[in-house]
N, C-alpha and C. Protein backbone atom coordinates (compact mmCIF):
# COMPACT_ATOMS: atom_id res chain seq x y z
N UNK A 1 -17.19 70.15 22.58
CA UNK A 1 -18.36 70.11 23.44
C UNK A 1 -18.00 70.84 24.73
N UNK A 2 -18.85 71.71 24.79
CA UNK A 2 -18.63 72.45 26.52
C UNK A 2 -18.88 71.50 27.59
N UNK A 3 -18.72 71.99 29.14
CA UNK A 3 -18.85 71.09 30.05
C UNK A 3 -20.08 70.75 30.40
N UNK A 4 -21.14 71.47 29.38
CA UNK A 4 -22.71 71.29 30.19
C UNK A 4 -23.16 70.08 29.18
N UNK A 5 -22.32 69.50 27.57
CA UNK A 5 -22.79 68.99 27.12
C UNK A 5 -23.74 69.30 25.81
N UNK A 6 -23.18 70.77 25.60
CA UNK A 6 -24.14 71.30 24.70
C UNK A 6 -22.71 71.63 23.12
N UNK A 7 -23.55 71.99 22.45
CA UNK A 7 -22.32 72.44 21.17
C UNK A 7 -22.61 73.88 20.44
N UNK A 8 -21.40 74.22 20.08
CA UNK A 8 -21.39 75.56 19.28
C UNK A 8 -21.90 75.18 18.38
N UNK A 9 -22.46 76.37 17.02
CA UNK A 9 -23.24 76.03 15.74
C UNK A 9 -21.76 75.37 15.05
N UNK A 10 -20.23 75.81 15.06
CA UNK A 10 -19.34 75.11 14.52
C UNK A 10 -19.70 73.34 14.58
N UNK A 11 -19.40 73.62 16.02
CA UNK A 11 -18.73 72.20 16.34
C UNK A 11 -20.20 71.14 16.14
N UNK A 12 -21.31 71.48 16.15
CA UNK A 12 -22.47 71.15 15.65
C UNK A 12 -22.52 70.08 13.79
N UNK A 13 -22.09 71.43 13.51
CA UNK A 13 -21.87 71.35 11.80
C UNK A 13 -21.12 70.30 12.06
N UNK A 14 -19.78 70.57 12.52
CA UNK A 14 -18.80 69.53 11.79
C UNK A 14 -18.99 67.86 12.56
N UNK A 15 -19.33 68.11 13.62
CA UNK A 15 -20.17 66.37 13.73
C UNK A 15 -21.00 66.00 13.02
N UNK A 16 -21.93 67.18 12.73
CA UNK A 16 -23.08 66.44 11.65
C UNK A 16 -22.84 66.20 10.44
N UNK A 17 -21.60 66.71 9.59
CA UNK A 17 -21.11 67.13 8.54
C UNK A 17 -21.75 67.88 7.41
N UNK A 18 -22.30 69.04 8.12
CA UNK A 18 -23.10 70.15 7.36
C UNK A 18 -22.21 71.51 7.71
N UNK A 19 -22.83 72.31 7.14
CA UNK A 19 -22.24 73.68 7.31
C UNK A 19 -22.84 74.77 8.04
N UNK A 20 -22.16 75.66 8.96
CA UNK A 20 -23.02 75.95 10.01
C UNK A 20 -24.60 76.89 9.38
N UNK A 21 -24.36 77.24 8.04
CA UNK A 21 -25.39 77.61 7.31
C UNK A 21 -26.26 76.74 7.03
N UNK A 22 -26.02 75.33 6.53
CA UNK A 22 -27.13 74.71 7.03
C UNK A 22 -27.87 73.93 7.96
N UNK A 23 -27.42 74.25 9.05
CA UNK A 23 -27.77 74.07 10.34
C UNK A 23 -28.36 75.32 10.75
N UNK A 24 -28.46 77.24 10.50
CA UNK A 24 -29.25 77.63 10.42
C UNK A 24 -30.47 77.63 9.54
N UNK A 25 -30.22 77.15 8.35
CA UNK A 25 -31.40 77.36 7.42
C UNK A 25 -32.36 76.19 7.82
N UNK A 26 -32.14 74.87 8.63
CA UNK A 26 -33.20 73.89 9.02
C UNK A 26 -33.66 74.22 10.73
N UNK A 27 -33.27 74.85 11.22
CA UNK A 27 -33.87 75.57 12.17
C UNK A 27 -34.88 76.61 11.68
N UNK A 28 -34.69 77.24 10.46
CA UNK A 28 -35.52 78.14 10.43
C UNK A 28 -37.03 77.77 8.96
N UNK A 29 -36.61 76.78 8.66
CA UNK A 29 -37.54 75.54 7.90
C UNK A 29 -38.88 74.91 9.03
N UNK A 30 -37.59 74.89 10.31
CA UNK A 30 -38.64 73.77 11.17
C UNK A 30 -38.41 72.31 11.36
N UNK A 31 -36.92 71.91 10.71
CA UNK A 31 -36.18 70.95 11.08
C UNK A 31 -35.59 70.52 12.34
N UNK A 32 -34.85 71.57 12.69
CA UNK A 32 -34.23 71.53 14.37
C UNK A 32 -35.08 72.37 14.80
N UNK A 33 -35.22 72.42 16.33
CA UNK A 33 -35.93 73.17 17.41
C UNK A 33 -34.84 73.98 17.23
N UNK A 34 -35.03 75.21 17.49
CA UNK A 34 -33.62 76.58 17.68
C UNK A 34 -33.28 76.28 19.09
N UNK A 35 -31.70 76.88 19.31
CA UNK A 35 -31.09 76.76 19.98
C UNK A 35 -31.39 77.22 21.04
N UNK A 36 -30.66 77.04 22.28
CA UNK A 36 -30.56 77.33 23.23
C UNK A 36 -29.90 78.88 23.42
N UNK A 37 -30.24 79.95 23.80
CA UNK A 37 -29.47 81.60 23.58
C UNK A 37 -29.62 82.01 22.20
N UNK A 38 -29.01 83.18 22.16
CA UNK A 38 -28.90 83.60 20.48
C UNK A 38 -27.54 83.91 20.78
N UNK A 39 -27.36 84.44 18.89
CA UNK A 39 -26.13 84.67 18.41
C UNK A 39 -24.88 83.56 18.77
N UNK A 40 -23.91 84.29 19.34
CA UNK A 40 -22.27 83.52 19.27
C UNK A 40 -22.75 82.59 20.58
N UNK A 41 -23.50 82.60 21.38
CA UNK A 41 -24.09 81.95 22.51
C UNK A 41 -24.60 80.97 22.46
N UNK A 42 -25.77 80.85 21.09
CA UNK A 42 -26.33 79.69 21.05
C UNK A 42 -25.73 78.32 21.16
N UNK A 43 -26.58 77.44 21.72
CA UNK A 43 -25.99 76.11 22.14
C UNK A 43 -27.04 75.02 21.54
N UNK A 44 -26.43 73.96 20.91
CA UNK A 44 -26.89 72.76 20.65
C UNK A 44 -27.08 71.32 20.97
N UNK A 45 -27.89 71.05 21.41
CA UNK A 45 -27.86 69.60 22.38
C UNK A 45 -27.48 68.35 21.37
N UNK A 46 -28.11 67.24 22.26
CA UNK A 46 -27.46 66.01 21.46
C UNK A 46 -28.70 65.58 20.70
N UNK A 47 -29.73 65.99 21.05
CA UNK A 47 -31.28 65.78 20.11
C UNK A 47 -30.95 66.75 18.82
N UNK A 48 -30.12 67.66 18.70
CA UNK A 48 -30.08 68.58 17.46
C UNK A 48 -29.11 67.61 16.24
N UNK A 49 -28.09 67.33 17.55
CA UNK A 49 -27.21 66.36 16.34
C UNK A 49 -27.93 65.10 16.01
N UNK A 50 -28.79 64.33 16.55
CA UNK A 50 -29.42 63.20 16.15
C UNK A 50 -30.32 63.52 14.95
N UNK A 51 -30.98 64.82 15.27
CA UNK A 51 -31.93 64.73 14.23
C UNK A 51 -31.09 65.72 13.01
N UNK A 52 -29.68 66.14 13.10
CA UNK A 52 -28.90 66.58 11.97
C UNK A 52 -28.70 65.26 11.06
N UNK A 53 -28.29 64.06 12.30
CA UNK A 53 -27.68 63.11 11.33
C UNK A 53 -29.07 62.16 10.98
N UNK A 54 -30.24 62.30 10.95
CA UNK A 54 -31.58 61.74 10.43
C UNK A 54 -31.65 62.48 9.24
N UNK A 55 -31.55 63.63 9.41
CA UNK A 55 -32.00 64.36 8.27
C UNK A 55 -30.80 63.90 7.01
N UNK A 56 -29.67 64.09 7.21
CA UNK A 56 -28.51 63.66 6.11
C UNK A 56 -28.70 62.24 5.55
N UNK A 57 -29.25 61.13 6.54
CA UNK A 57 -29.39 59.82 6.09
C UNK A 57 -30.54 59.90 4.99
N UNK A 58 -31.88 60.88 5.69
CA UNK A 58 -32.94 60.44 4.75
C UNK A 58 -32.61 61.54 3.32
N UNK A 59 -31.62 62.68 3.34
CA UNK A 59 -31.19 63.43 2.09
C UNK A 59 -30.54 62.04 1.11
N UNK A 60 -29.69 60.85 2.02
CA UNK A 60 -28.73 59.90 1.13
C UNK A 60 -29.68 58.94 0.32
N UNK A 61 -31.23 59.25 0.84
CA UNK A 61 -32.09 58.13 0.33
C UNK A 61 -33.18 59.22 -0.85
N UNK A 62 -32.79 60.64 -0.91
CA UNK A 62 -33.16 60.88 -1.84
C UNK A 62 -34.62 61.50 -1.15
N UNK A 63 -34.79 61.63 -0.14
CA UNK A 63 -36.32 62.34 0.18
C UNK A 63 -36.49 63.75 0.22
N UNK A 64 -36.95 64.35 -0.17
CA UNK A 64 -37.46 65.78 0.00
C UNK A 64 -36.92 66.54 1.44
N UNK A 65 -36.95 67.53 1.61
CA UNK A 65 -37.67 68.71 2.62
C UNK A 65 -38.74 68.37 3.26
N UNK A 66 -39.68 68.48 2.73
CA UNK A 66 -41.13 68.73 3.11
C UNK A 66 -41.47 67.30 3.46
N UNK A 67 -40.72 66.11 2.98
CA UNK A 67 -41.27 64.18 3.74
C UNK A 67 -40.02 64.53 4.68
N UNK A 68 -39.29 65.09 4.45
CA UNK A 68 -38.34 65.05 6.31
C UNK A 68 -39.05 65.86 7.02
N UNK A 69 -39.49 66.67 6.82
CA UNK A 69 -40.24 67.51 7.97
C UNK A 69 -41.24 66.69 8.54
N UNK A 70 -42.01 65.98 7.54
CA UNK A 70 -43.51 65.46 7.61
C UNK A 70 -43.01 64.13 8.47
N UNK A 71 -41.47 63.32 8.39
CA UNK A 71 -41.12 62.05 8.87
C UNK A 71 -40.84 62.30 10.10
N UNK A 72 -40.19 63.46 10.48
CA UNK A 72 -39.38 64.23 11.77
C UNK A 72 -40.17 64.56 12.72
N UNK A 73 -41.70 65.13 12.44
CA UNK A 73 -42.79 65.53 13.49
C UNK A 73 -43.62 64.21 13.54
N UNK A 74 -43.15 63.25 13.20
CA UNK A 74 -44.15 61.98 13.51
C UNK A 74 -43.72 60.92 14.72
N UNK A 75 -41.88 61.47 15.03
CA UNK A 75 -40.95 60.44 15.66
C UNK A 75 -40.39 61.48 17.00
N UNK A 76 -40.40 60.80 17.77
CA UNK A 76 -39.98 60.34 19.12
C UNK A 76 -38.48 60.97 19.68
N UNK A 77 -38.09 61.34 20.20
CA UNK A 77 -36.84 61.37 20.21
C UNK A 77 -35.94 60.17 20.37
N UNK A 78 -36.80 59.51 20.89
CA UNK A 78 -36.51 57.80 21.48
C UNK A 78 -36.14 57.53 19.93
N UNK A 79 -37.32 57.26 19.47
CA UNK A 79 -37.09 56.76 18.26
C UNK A 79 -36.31 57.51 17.11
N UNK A 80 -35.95 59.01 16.98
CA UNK A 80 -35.26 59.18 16.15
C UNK A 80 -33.28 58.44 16.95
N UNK A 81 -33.47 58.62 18.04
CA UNK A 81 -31.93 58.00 18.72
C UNK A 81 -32.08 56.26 18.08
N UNK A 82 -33.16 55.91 17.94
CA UNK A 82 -33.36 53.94 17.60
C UNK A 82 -32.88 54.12 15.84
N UNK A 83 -33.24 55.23 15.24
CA UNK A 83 -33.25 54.99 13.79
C UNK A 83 -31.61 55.39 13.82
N UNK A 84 -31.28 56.61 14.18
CA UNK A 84 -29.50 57.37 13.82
C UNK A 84 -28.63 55.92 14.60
N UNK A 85 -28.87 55.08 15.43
CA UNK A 85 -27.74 54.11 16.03
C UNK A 85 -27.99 53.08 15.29
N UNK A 86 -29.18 52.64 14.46
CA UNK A 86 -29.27 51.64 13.86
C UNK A 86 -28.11 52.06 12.23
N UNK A 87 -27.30 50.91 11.39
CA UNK A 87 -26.82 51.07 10.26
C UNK A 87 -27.80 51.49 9.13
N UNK A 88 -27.17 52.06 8.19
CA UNK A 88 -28.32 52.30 7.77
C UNK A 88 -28.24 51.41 6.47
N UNK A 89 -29.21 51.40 5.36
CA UNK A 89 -29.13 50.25 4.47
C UNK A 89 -28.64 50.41 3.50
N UNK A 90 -28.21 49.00 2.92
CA UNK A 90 -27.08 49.29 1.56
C UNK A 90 -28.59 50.33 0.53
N UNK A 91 -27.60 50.83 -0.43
CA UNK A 91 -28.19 51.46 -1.03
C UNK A 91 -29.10 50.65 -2.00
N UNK A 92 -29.52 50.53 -3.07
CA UNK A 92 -30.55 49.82 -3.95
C UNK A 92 -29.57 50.09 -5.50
N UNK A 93 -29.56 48.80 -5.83
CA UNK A 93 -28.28 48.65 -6.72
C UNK A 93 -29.23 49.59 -8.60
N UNK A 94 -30.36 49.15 -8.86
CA UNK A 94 -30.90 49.72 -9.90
C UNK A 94 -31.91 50.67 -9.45
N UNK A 95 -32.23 51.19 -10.75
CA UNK A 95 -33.19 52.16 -10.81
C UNK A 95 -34.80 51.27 -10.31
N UNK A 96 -35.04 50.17 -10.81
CA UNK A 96 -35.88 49.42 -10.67
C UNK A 96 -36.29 49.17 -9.19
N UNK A 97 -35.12 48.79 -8.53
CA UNK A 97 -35.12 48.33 -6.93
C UNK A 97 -35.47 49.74 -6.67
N UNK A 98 -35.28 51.10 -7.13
CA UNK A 98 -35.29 52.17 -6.26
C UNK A 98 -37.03 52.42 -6.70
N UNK A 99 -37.27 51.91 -7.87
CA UNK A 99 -38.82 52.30 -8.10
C UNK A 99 -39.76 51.31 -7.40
N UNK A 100 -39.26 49.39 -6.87
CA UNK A 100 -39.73 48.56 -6.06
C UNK A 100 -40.28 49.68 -4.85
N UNK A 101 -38.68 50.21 -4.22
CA UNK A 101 -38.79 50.86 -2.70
C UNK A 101 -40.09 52.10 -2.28
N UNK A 102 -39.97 52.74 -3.59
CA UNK A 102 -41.21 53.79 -3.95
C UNK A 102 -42.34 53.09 -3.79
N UNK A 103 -42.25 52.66 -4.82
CA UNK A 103 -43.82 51.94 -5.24
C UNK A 103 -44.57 50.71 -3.91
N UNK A 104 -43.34 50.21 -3.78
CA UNK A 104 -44.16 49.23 -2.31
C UNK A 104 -43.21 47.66 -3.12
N UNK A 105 -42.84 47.19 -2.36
CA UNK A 105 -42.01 45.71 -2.66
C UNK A 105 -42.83 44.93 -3.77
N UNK A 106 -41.99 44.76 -4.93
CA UNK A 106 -42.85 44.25 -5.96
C UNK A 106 -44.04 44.53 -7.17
N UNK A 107 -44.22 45.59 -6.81
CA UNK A 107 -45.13 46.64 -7.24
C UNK A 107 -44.51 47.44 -8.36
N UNK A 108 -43.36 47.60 -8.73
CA UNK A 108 -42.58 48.39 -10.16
C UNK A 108 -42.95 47.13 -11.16
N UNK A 109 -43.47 47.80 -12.47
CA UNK A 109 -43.51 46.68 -13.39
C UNK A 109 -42.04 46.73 -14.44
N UNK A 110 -41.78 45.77 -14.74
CA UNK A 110 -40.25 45.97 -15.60
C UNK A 110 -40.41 45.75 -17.06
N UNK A 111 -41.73 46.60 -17.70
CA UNK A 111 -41.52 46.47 -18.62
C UNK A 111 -41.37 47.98 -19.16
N UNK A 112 -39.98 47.98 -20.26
CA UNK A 112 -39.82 49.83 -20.79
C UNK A 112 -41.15 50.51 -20.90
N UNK A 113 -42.42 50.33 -21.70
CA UNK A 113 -42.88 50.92 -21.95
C UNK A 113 -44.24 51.48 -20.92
N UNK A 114 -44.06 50.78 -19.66
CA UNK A 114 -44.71 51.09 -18.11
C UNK A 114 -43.87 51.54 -16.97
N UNK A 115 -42.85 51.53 -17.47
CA UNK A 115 -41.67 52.54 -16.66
C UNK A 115 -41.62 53.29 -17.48
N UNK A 116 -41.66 54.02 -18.42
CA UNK A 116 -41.67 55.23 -18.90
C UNK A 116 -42.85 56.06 -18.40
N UNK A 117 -44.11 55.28 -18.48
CA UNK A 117 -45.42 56.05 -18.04
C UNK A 117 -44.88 56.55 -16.70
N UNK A 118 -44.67 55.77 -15.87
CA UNK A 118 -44.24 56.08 -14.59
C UNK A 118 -43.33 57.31 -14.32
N UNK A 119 -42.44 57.45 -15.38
CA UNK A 119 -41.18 58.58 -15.30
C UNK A 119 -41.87 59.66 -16.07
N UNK A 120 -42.79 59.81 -17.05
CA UNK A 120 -43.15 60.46 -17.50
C UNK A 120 -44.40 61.78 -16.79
N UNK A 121 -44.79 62.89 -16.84
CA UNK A 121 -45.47 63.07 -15.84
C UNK A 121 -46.60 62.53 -16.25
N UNK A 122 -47.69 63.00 -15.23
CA UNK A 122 -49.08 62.03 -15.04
C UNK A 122 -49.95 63.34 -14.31
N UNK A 123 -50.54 63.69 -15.87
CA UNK A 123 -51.45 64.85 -15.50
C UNK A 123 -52.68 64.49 -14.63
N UNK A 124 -52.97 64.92 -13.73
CA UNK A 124 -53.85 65.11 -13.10
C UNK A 124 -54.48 63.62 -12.57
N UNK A 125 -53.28 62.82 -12.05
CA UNK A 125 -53.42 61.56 -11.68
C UNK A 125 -53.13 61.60 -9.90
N UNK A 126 -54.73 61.73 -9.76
CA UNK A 126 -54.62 61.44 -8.17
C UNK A 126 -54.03 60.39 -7.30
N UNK A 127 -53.39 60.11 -6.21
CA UNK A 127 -52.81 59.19 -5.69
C UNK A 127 -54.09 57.90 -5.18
N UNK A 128 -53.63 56.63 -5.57
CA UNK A 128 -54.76 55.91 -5.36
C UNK A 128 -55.55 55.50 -6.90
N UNK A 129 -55.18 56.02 -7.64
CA UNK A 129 -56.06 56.10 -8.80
C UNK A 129 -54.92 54.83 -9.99
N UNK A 130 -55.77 54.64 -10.66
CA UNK A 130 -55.22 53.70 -11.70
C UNK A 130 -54.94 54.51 -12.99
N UNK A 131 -53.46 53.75 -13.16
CA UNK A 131 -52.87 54.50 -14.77
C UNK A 131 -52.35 53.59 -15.42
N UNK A 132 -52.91 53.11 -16.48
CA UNK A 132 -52.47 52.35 -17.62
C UNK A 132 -52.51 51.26 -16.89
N UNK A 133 -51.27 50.41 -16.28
CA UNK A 133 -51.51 48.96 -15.65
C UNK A 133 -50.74 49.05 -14.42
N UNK A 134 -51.21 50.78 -13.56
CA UNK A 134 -49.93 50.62 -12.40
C UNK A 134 -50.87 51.63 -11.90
N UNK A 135 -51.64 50.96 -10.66
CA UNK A 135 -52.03 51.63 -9.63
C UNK A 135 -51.21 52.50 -8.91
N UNK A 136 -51.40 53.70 -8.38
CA UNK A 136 -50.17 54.35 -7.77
C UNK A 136 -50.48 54.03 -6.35
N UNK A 137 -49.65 54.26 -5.57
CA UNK A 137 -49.98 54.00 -3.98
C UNK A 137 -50.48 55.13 -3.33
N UNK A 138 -51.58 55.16 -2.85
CA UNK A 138 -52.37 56.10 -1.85
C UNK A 138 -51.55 56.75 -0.88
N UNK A 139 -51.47 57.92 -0.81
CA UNK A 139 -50.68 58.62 0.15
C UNK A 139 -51.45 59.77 1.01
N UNK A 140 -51.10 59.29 2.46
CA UNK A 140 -52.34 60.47 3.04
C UNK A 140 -51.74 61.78 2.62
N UNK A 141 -52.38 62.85 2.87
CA UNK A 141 -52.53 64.35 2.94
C UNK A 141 -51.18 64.36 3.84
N UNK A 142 -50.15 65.54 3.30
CA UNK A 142 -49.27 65.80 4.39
C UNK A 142 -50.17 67.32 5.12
N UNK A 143 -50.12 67.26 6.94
CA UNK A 143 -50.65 68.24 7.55
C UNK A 143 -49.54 69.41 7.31
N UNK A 144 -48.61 69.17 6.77
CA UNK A 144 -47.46 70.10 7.01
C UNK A 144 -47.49 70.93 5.58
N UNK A 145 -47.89 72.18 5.32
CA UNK A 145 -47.83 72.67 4.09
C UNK A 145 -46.64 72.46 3.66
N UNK A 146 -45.78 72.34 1.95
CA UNK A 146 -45.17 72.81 1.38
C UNK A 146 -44.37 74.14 1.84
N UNK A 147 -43.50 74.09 1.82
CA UNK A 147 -42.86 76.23 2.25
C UNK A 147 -42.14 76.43 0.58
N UNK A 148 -43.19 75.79 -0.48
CA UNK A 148 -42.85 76.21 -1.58
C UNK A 148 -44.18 76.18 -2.50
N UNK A 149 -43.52 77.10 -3.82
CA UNK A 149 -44.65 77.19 -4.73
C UNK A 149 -44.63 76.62 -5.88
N UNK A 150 -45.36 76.44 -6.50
CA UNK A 150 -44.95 76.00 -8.02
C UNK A 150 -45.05 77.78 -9.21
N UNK A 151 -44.64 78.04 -9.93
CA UNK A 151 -45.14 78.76 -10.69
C UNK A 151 -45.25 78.73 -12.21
N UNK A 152 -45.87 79.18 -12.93
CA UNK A 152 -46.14 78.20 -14.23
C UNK A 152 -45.91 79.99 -15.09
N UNK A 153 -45.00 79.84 -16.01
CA UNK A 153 -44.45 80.86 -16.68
C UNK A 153 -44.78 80.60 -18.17
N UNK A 154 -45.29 81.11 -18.85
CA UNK A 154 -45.94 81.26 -20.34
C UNK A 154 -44.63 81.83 -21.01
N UNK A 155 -43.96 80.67 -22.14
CA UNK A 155 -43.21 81.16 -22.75
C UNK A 155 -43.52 81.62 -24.17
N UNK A 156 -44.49 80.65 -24.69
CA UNK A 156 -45.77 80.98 -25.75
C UNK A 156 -46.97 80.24 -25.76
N UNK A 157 -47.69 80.18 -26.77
CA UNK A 157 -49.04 79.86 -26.19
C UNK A 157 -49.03 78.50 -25.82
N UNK A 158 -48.37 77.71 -26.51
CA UNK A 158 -48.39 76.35 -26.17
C UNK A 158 -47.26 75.64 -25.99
N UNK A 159 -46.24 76.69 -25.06
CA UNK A 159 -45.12 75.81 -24.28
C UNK A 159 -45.27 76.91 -22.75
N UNK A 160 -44.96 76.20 -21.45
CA UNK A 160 -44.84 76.94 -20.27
C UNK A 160 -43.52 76.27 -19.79
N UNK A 161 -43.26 76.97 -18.76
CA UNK A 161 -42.63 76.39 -17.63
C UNK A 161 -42.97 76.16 -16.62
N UNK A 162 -42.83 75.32 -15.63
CA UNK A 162 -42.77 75.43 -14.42
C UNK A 162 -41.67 75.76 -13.46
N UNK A 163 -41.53 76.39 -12.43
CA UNK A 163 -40.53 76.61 -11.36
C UNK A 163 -41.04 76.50 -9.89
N UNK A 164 -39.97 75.62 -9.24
CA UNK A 164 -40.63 75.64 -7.75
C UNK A 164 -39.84 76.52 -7.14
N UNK A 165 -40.28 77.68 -6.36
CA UNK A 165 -40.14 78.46 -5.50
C UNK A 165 -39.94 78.23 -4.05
N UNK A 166 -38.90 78.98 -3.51
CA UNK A 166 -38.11 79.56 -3.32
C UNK A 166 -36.71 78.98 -4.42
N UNK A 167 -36.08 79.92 -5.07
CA UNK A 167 -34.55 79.86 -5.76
C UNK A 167 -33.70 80.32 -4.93
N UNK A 168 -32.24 79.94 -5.27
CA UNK A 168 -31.58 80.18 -4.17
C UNK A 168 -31.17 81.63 -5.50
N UNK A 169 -30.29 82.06 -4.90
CA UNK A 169 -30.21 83.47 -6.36
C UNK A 169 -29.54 83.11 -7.26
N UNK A 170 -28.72 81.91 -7.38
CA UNK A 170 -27.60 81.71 -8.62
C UNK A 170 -28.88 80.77 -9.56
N UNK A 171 -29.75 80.29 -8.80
CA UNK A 171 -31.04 79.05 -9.22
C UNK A 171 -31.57 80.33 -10.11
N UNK A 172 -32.33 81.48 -9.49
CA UNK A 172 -33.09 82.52 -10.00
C UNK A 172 -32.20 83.08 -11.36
N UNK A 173 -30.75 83.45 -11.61
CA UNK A 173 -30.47 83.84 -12.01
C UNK A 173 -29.87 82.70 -13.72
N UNK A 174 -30.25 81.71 -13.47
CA UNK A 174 -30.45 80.96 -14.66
C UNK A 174 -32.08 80.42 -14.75
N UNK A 175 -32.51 80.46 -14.29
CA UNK A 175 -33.79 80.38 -14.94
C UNK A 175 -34.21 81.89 -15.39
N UNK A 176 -33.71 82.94 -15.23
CA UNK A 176 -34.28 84.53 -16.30
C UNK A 176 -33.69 83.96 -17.27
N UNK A 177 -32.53 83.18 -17.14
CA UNK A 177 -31.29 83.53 -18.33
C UNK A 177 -32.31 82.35 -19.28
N UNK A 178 -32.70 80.76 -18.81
CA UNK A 178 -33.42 79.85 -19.60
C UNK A 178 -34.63 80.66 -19.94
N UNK A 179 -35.33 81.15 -19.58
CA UNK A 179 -36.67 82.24 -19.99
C UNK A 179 -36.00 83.36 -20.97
N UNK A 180 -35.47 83.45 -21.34
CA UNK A 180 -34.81 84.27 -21.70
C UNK A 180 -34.45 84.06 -23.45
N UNK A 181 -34.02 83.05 -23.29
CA UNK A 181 -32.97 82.04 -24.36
C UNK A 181 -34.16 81.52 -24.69
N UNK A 182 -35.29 80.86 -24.14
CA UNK A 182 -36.54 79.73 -24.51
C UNK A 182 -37.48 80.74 -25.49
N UNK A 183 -38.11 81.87 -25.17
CA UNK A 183 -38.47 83.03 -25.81
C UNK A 183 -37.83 83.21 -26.95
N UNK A 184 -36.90 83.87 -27.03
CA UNK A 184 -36.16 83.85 -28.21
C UNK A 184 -36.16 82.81 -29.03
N UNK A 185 -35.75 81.76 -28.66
CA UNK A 185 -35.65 80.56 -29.80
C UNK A 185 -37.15 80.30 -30.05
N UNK A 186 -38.13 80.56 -29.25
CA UNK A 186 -39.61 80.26 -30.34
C UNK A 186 -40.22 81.20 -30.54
N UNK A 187 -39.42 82.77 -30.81
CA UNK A 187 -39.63 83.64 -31.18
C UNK A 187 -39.52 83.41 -32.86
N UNK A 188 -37.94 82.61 -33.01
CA UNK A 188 -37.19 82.85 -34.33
C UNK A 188 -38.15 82.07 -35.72
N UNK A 189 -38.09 82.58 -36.72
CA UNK A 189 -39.03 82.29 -37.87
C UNK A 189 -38.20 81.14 -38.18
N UNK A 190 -39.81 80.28 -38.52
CA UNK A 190 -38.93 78.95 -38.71
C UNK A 190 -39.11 78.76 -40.21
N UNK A 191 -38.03 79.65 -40.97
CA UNK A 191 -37.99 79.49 -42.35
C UNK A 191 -36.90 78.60 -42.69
């Protein structure tokens, strides 16, 4: 830490325990506010590391990008400093407790064949709406677009894919290779 109290993108990273690459790539998401100067200059306050180490807690609980962004522009600085000093919680020992935490306390049903519906997708099942014997929970509109796409790839007439967009290039470069291989095999005559 320099004498004004501020941090290099290094010394940033390694308190937060990220890499100084991803400490640029959530600045440029819309995670952190950008720094203070550019280049070898830039400087990082103690609001950058609070909301580095918010963001890593809510990655340990399994949330998205796009609900940290949407959780991050709703809170305080006050309050993101009340959430990073508070412990954070044991983890959730089953899959069940983790579908309770989703779903709302008590609300997962435990029987196999209504946890499968649940894991299974759910075409065109609006939030709020009833499926089989498991209301889903209403979720407002996030104001914050997506900074991704879905894209739906025709491998034949009646199998697709989906891919969410942006790939990182090693991501891009096995999904040609699965498009690739998927084609072919329901190309081959099934004699």
């Amino acid at each position: 830490m320099s004498p004004d109290g501020t941090y290099s993108i290094a010394e940033l990273a390694a308190l937060a325990d990220v890499t100084p690459r991803t400490v640029r790539y959530y600045v440029a998401q819309g995670l952190l506010a950008a720094p203070t100067g550019a280049g070898p200059g830039a400087r990082y306050d103690e609001a950058h590391l609070r909301r580095l180490r918010l963001i890593r807690r809510l990655q340990a609980e399994h949330q998205p990008l796009a609900e940290i962004r949407r959780r991050l522009e709703s809170l305080t600085e006050d309050e993101i400093e009340a959430i990073v000093d508070r412990p954070p919680e044991p983890p959730t020992d089953s899959a069940l407790d983790y579908l309770d935490q989703i779903l709302g306390a008590g609300r997962a049903v435990r029987e196999p064949s209504v946890l499968f519906a649940i894991a299974a997708p759910l075409p065109a099942a609006a939030s709020g709406q009833q499926v089989g014997r498991i209301a889903l929970p209403t979720r407002p509109a996030s104001p914050v677009a997506d900074r991704s796409q879905w894209d739906r790839i025709e491998l034949d007439p009646d199998v697709e894919l989906h891919v969410r967009r942006p790939l990182s290039r090693p991501q891009h470069k096995k999904v040609e290779r699965l498009i690739e291989l998927a084609r072919q095999i329901l190309e081959e005559d099934p004699s």
